[in-house]
Structures are given as structure tokens and as C-alpha cells.
PDB file of N, CA and C in Angstrom:
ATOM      1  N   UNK A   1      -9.202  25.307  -0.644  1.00  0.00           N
ATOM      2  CA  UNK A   1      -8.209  24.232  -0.677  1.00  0.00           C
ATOM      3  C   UNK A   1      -8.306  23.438  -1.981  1.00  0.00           C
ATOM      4  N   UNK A   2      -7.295  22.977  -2.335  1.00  0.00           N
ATOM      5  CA  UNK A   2      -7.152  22.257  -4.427  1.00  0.00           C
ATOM      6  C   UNK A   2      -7.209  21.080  -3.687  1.00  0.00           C
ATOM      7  N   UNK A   3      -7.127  20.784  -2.440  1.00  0.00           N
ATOM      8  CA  UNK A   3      -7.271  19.458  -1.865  1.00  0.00           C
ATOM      9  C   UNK A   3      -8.497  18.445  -2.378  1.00  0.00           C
ATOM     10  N   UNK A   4      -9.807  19.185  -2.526  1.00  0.00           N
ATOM     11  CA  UNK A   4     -11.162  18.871  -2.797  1.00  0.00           C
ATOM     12  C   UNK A   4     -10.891  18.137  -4.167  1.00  0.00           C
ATOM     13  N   UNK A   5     -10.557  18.554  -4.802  1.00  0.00           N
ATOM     14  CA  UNK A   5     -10.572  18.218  -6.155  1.00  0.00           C
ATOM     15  C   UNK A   5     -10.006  16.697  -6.236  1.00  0.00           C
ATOM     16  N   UNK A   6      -9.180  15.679  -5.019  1.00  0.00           N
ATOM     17  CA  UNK A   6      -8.500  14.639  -5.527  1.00  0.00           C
ATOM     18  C   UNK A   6      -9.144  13.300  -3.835  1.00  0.00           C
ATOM     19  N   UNK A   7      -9.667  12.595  -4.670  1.00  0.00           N
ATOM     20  CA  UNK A   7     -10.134  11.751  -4.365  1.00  0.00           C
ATOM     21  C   UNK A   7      -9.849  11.038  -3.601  1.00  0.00           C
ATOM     22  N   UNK A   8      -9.697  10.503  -2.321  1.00  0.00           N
ATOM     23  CA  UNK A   8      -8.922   9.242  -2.109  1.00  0.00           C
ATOM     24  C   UNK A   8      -9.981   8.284  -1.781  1.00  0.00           C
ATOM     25  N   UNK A   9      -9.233   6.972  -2.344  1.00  0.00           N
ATOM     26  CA  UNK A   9      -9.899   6.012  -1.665  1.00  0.00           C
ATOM     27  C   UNK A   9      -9.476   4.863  -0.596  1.00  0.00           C
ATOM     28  N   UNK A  10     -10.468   4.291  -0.284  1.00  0.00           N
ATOM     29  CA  UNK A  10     -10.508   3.596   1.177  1.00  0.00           C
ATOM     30  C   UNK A  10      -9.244   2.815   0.812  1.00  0.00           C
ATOM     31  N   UNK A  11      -9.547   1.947  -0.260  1.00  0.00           N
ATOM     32  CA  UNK A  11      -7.828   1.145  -0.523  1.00  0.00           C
ATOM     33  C   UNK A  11      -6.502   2.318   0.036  1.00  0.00           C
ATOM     34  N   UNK A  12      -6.645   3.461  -0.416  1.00  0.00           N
ATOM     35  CA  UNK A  12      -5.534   4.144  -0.333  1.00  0.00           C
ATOM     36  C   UNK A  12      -5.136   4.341   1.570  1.00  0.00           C
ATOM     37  N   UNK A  13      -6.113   5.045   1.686  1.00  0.00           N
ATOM     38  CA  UNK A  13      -6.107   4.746   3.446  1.00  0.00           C
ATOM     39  C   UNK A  13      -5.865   3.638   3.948  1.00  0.00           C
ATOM     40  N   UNK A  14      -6.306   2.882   3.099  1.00  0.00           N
ATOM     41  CA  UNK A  14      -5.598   1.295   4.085  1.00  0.00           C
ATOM     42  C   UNK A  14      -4.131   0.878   3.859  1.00  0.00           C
ATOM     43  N   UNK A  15      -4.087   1.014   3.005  1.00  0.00           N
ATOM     44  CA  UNK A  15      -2.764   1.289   2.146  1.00  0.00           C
ATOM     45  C   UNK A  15      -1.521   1.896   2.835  1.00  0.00           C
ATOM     46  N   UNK A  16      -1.931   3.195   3.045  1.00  0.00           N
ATOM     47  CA  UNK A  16      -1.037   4.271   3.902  1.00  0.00           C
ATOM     48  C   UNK A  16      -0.993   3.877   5.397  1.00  0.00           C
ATOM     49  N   UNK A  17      -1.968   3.483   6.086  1.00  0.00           N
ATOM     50  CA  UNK A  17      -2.094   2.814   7.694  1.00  0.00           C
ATOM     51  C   UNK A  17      -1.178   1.434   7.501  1.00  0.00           C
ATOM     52  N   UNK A  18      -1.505   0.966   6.645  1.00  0.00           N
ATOM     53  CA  UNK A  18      -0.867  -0.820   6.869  1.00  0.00           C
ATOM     54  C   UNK A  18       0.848  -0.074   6.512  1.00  0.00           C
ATOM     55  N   UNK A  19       1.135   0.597   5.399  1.00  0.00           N
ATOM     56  CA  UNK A  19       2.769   1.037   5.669  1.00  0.00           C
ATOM     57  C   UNK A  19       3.348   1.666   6.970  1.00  0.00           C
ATOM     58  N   UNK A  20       2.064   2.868   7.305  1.00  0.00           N
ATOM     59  CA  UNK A  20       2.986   3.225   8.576  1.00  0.00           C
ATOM     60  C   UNK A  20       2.672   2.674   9.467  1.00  0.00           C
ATOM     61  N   UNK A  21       1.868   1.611   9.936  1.00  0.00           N
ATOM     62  CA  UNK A  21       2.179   0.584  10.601  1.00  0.00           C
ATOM     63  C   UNK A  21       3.474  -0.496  10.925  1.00  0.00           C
ATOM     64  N   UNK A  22       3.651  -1.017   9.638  1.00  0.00           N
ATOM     65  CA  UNK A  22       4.507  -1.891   9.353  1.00  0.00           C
ATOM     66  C   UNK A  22       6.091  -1.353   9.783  1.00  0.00           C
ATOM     67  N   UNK A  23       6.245   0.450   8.892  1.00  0.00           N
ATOM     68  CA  UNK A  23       7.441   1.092   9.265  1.00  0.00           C
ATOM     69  C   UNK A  23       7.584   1.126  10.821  1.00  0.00           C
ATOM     70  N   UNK A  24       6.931   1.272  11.706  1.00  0.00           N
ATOM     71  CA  UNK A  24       6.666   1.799  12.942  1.00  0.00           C
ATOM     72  C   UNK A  24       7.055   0.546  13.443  1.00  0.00           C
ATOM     73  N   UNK A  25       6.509  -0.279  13.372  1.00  0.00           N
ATOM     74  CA  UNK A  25       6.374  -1.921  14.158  1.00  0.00           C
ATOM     75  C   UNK A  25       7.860  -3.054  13.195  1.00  0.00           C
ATOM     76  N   UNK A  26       7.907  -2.382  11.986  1.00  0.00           N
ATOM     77  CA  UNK A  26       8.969  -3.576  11.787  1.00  0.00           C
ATOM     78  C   UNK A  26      10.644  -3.614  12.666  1.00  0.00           C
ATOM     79  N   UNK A  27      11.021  -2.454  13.575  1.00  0.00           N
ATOM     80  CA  UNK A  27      12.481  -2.307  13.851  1.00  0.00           C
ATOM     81  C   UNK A  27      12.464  -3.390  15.301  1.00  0.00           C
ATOM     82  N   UNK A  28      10.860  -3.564  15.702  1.00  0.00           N
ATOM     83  CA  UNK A  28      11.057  -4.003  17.028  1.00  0.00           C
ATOM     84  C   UNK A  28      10.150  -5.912  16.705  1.00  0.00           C
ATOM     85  N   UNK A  29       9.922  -6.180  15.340  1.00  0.00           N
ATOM     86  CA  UNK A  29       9.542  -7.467  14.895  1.00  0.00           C
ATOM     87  C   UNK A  29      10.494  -8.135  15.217  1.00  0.00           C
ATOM     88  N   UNK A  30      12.045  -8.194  15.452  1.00  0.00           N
ATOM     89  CA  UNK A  30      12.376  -9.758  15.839  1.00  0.00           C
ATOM     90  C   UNK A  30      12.236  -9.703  17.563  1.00  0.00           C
ATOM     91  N   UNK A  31      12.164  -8.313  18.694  1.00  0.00           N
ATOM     92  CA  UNK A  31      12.066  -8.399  19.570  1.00  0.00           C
ATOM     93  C   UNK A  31      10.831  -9.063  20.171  1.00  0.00           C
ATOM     94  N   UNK A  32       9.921  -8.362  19.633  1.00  0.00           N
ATOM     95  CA  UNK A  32       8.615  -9.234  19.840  1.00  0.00           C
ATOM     96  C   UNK A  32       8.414 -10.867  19.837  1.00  0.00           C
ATOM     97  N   UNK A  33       9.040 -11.036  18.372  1.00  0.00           N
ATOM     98  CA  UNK A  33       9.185 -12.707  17.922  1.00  0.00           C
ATOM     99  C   UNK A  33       9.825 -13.604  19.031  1.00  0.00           C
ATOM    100  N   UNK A  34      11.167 -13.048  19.502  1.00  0.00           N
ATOM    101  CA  UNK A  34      11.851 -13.762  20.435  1.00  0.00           C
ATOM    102  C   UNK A  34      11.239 -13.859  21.843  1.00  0.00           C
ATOM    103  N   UNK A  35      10.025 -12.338  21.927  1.00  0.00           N
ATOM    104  CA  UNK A  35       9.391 -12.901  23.383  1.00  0.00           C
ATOM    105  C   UNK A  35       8.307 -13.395  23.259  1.00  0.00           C
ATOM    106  N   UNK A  36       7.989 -13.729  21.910  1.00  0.00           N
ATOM    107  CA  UNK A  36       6.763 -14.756  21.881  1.00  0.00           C
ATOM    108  C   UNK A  36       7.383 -15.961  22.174  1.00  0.00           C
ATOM    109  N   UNK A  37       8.791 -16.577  21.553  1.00  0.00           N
ATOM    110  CA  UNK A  37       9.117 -17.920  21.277  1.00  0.00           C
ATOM    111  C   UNK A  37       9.219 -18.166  22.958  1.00  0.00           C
ATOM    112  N   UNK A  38       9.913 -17.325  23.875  1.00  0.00           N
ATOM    113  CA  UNK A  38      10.104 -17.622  25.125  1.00  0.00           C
ATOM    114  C   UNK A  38       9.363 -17.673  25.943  1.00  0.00           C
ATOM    115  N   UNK A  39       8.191 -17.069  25.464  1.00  0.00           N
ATOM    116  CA  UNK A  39       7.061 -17.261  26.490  1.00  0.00           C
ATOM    117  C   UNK A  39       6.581 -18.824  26.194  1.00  0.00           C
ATOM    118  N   UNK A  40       6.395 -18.487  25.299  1.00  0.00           N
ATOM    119  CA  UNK A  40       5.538 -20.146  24.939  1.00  0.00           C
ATOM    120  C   UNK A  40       6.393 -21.006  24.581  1.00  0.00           C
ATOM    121  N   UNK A  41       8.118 -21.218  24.914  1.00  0.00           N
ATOM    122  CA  UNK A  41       8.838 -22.049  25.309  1.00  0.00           C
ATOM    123  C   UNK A  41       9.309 -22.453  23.694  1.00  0.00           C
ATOM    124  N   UNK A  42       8.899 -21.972  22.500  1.00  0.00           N
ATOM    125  CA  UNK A  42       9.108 -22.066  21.199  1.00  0.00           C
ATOM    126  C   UNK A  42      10.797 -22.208  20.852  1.00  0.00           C
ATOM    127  N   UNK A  43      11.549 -23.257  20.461  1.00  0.00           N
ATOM    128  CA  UNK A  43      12.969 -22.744  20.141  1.00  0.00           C
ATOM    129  C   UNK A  43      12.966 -22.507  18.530  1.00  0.00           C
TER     130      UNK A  43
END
């Protein structure tokens, strides 16, 4: 594998997790937001 030859680092892994995190979780961020505000009565 030519894979060996290229380095990654931990920044990069965190890097790549915190995006596909963010992609994954941002379509349903204002749903969440609005059932935080209603739970805890937030307007």
C-alpha cells in the first residue's frame, strides 16, 4: 500500500471528525435549538 508513505496527524483526524460531525449534525441544529429553548422555557 503507497498509503504508508503519508503521514497523518492527530490535528488532521480531529480535523476530519469535527467536519463530519458538524456536516452530519448541522441540518438538524435549529431543531435541536428550538427544543432546547422549549424545554427550558427560553423565548
Amino acid at each position: 500500500f503507497p498509503w504508508k508513505e503519508i503521514t497523518v496527524l492527530p490535528v488532521q483526524w480531529h480535523a476530519l471528525a469535527l467536519g463530519l460531525f458538524a456536516s452530519s449534525i448541522a441540518p438538524f441544529g435549529g431543531f435541536f435549538a428550538s427544543g432546547f429553548k422549549r424545554a427550558f422555557k427560553i423565548k
